[in-house]
N, C-alpha and C. Protein backbone atom coordinates (compact mmCIF):
# COMPACT_ATOMS: atom_id res chain seq x y z
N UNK A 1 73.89 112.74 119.07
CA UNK A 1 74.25 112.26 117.75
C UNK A 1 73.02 112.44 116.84
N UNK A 2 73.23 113.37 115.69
CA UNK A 2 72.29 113.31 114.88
C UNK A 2 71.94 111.93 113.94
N UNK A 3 70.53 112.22 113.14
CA UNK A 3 70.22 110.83 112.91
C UNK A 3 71.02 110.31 111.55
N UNK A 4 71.95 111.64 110.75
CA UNK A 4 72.60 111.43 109.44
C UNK A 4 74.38 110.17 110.16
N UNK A 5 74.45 110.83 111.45
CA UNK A 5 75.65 110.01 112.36
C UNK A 5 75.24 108.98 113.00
N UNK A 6 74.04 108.45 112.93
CA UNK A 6 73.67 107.30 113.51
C UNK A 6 73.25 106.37 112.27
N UNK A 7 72.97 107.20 110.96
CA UNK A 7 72.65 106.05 109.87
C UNK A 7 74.31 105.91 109.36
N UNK A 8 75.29 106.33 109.78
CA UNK A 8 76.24 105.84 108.68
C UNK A 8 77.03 104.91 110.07
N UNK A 9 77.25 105.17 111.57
CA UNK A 9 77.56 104.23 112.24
C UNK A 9 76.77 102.81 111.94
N UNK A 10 75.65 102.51 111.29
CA UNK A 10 74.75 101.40 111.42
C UNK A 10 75.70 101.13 109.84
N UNK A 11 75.87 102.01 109.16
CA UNK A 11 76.06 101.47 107.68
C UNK A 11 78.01 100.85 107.96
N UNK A 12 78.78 101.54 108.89
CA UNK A 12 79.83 100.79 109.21
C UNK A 12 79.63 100.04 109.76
N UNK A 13 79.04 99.45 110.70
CA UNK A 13 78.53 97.90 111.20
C UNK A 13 78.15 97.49 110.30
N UNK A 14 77.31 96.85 109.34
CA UNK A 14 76.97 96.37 108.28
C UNK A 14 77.86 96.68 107.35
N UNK A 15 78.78 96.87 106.95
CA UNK A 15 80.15 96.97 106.44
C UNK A 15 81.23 95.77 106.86
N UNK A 16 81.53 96.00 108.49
CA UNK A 16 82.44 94.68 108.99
C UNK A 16 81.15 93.75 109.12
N UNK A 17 79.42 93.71 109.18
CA UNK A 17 79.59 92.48 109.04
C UNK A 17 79.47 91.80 108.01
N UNK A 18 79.13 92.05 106.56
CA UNK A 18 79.76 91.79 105.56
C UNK A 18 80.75 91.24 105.16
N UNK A 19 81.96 91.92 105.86
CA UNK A 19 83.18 91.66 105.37
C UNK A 19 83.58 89.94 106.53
N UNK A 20 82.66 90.16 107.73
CA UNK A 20 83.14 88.94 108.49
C UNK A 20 82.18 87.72 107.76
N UNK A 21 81.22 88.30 107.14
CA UNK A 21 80.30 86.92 106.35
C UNK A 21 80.82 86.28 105.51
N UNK A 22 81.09 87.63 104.48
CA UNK A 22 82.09 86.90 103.58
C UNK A 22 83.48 85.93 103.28
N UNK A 23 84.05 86.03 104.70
CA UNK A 23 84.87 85.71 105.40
C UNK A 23 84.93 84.27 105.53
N UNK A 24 83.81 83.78 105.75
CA UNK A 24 82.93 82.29 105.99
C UNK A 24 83.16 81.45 105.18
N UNK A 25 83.40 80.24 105.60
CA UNK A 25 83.37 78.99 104.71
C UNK A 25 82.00 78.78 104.30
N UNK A 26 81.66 78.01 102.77
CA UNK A 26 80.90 78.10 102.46
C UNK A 26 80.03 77.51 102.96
N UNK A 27 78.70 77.49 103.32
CA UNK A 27 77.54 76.84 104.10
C UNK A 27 77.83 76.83 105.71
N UNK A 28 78.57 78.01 105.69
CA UNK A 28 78.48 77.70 107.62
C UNK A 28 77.84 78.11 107.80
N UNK A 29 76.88 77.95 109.09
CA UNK A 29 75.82 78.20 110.26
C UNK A 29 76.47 79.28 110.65
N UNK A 30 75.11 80.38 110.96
CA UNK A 30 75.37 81.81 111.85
C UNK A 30 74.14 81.85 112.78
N UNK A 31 74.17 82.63 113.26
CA UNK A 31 73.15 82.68 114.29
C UNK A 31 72.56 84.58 113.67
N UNK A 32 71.21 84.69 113.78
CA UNK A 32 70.17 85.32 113.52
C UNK A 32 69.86 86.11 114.57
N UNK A 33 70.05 87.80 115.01
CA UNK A 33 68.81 87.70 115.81
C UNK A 33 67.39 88.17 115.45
N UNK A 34 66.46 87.99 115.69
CA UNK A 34 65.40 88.07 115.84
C UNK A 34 64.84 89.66 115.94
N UNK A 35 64.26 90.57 115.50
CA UNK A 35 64.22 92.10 115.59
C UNK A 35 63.38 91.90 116.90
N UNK A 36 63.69 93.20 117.71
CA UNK A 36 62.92 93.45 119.12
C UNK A 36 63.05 92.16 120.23
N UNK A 37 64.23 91.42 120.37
CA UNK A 37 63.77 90.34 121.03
C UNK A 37 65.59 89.86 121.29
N UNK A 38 65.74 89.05 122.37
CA UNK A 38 67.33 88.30 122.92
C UNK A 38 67.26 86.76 122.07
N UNK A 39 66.27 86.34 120.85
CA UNK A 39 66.59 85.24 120.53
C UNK A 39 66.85 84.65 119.08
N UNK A 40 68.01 84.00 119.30
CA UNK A 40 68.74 83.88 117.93
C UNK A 40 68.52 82.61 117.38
N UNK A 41 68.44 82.91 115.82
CA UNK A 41 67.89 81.29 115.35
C UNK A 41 69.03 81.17 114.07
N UNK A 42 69.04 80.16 114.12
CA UNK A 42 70.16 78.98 113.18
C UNK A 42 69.81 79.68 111.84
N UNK A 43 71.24 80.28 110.91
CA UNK A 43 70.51 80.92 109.70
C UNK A 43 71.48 80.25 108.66
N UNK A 44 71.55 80.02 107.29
CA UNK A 44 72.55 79.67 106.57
C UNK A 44 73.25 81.40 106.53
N UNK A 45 74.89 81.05 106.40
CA UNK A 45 75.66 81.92 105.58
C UNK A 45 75.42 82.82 104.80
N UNK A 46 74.79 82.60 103.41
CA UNK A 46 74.52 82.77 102.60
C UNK A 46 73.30 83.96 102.04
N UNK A 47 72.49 83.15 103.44
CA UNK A 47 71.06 84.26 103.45
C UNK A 47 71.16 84.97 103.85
N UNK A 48 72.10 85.01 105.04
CA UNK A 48 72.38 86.18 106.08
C UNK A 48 73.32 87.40 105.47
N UNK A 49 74.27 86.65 104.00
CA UNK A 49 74.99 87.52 103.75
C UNK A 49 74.05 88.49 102.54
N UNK A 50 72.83 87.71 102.22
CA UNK A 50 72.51 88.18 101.15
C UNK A 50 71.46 89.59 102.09
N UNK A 51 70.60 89.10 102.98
CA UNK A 51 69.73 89.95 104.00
C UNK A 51 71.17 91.44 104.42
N UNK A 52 72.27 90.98 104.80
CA UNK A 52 73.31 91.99 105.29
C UNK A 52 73.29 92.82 104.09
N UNK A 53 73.23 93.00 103.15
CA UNK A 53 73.91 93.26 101.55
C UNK A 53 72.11 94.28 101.52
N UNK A 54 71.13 93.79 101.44
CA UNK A 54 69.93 94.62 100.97
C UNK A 54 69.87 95.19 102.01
N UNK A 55 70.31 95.53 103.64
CA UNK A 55 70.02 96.71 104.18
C UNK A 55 70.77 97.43 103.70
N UNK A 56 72.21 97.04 103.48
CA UNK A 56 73.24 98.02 103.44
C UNK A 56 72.85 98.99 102.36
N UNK A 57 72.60 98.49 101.40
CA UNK A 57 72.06 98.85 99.87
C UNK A 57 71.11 99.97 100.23
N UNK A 58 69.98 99.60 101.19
CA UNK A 58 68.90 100.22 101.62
C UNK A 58 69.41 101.63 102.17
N UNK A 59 70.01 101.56 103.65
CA UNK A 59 70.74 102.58 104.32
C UNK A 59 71.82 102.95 103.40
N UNK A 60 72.63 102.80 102.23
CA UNK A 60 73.41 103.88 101.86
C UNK A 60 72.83 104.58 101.09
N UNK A 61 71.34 104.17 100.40
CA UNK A 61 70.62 104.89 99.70
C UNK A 61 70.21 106.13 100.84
N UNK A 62 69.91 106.25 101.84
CA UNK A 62 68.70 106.69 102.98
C UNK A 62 69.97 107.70 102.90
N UNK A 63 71.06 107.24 103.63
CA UNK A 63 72.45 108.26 103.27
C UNK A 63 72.46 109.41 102.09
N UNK A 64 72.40 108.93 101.56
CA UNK A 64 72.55 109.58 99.82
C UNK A 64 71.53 110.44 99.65
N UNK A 65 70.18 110.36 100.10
CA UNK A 65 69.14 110.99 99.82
C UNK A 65 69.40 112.35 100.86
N UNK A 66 69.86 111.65 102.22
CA UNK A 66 70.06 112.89 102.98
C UNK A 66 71.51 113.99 102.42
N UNK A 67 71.88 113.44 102.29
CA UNK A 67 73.36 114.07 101.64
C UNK A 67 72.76 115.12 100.03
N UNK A 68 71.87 114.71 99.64
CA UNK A 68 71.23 115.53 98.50
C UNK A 68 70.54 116.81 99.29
N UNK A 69 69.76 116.30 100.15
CA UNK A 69 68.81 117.20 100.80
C UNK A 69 69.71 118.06 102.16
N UNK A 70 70.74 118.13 102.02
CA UNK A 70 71.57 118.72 102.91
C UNK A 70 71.45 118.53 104.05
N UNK A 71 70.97 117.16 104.50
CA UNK A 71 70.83 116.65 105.67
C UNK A 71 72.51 116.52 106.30
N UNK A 72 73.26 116.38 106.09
CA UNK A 72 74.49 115.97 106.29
C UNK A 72 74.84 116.56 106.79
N UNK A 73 75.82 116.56 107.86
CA UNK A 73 77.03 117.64 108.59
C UNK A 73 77.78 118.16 107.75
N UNK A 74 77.98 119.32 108.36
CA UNK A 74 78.97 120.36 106.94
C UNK A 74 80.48 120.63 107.75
């Protein structure tokens, strides 16, 4: 799998989980994980949906740039 098919599988995960955050009653507890590591910490809703939202933002840009530069599958 090239790396243009591995940034948009990451950008559909961050897609449903978005859509399952948003999903959320307001102020519910989610669990966090931690980068490089098995341990998850207590996060509000809210932050988590806002942290989900600036990668996505991030990686569809990273997308877009490759898609200019003909990184993309044809």
């Amino acid at each position: 799998m090239d790396s243009y098919q591995q940034l948009q599988k990451k950008v559909d995960e961050l897609m449903v989980v978005e859509s399952e955050l948003t999903s959320l009653r307001k102020g519910a507890k989610v669990y966090k994980q931690q980068p490089n590591s098995f341990i998850y910490f207590r996060d509000d809703c809210h932050q988590a949906l806002n942290d989900c939202r600036k990668q996505l933002h991030q990686l569809r840009g990273e997308l877009e740039k490759m898609k200019t530069e003909n990184m993309a599958p044809k």
